[in-house]
Protein backbone atom coordinates (compact mmCIF):
# COMPACT_ATOMS: atom_id res chain seq x y z
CA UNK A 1 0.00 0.00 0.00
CA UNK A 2 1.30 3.76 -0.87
CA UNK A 3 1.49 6.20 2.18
CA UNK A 4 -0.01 9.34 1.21
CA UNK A 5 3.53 10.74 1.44
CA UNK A 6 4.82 8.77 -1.34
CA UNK A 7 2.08 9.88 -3.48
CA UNK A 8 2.96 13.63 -2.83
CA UNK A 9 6.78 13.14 -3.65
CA UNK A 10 5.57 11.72 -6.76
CA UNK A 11 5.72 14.95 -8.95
CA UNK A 12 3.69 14.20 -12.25
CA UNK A 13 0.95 12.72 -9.70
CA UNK A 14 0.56 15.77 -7.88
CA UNK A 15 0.79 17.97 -11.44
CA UNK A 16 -1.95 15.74 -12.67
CA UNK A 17 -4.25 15.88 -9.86
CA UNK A 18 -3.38 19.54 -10.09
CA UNK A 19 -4.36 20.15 -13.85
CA UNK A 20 -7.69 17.50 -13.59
CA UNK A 21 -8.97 19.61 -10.67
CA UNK A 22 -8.32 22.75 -12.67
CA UNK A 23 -10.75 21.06 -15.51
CA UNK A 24 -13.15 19.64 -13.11
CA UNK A 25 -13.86 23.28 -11.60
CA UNK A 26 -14.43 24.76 -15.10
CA UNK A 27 -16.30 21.37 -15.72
CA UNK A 28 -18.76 22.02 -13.22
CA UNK A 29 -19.03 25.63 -14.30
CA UNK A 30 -20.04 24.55 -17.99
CA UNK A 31 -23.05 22.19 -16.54
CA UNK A 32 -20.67 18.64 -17.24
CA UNK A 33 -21.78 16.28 -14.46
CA UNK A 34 -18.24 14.85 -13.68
CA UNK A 35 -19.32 11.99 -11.59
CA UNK A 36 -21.74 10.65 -14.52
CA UNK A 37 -18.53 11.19 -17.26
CA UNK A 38 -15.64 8.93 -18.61
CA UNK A 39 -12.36 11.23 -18.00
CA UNK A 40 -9.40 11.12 -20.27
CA UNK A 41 -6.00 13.24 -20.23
CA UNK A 42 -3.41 13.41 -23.10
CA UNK A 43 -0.57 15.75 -23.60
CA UNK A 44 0.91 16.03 -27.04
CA UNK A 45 5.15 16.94 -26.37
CA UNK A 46 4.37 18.93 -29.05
CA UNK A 47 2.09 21.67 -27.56
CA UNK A 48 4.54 22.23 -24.42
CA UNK A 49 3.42 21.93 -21.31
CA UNK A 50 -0.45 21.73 -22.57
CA UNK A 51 -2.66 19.03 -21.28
CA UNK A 52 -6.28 17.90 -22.38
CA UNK A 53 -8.92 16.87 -20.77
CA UNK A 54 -11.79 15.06 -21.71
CA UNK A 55 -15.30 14.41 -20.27
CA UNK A 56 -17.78 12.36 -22.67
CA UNK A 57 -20.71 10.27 -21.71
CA UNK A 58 -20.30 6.97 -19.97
CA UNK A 59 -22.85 5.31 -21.94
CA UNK A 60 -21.30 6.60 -25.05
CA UNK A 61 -23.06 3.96 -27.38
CA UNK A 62 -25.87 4.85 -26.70
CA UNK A 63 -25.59 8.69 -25.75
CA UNK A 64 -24.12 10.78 -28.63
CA UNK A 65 -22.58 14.83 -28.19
CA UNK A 66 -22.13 16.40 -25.25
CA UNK A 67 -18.65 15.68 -25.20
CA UNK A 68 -16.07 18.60 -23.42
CA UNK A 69 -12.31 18.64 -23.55
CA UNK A 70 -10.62 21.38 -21.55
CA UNK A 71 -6.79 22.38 -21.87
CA UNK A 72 -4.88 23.31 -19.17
CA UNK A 73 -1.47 24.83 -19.25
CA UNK A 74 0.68 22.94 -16.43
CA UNK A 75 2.68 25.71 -15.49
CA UNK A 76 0.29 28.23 -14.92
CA UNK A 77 -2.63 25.92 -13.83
CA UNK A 78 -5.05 28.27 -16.03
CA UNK A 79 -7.62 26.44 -18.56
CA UNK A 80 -6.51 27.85 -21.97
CA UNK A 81 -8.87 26.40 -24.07
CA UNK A 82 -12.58 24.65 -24.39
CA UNK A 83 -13.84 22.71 -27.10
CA UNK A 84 -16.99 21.29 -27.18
CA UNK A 85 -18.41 18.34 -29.31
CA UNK A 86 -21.36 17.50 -31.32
């Protein structure tokens, strides 16, 4: 088992958790139910420090649209961008 202390010297964790609740708040402020949405995060080494995150529908056979992804900039833990799906 991993002491909480562990997790906190573990630097991309804590920059992740950092950047996801950075999404999640603007999340919330665009109407996305978090807790009813599959998450995803990808960074492209090309964009810099630039991460996206993705909220779609769990039931995404059946549910179409709706989908958000949300960019935050690592270093200044700011959401730089928001594109919304069909």
């Amino acid at each position: 088992m991993t002491r909480t202390s562990d997790l906190l010297e573990d630097d991309v964790a804590v920059s992740v958790a950092k950047i996801v609740a950075v999404a999640n708040r603007r999340a919330r402020e665009l109407g996305i139910d978090i807790a009813r949405s599959e998450l995803s995060l990808t960074r492209d080494p090309h964009e810099g420090d630039v991460w996206h995150v993705h909220y779609g529908p769990l039931d995404y056979v059946r549910h179409r649209g709706g989908d958000v992804t949300i960019d935050v900039d690592a270093g200044s833990l700011v959401a730089t961008r928001i594109v919304r799906g069909q």
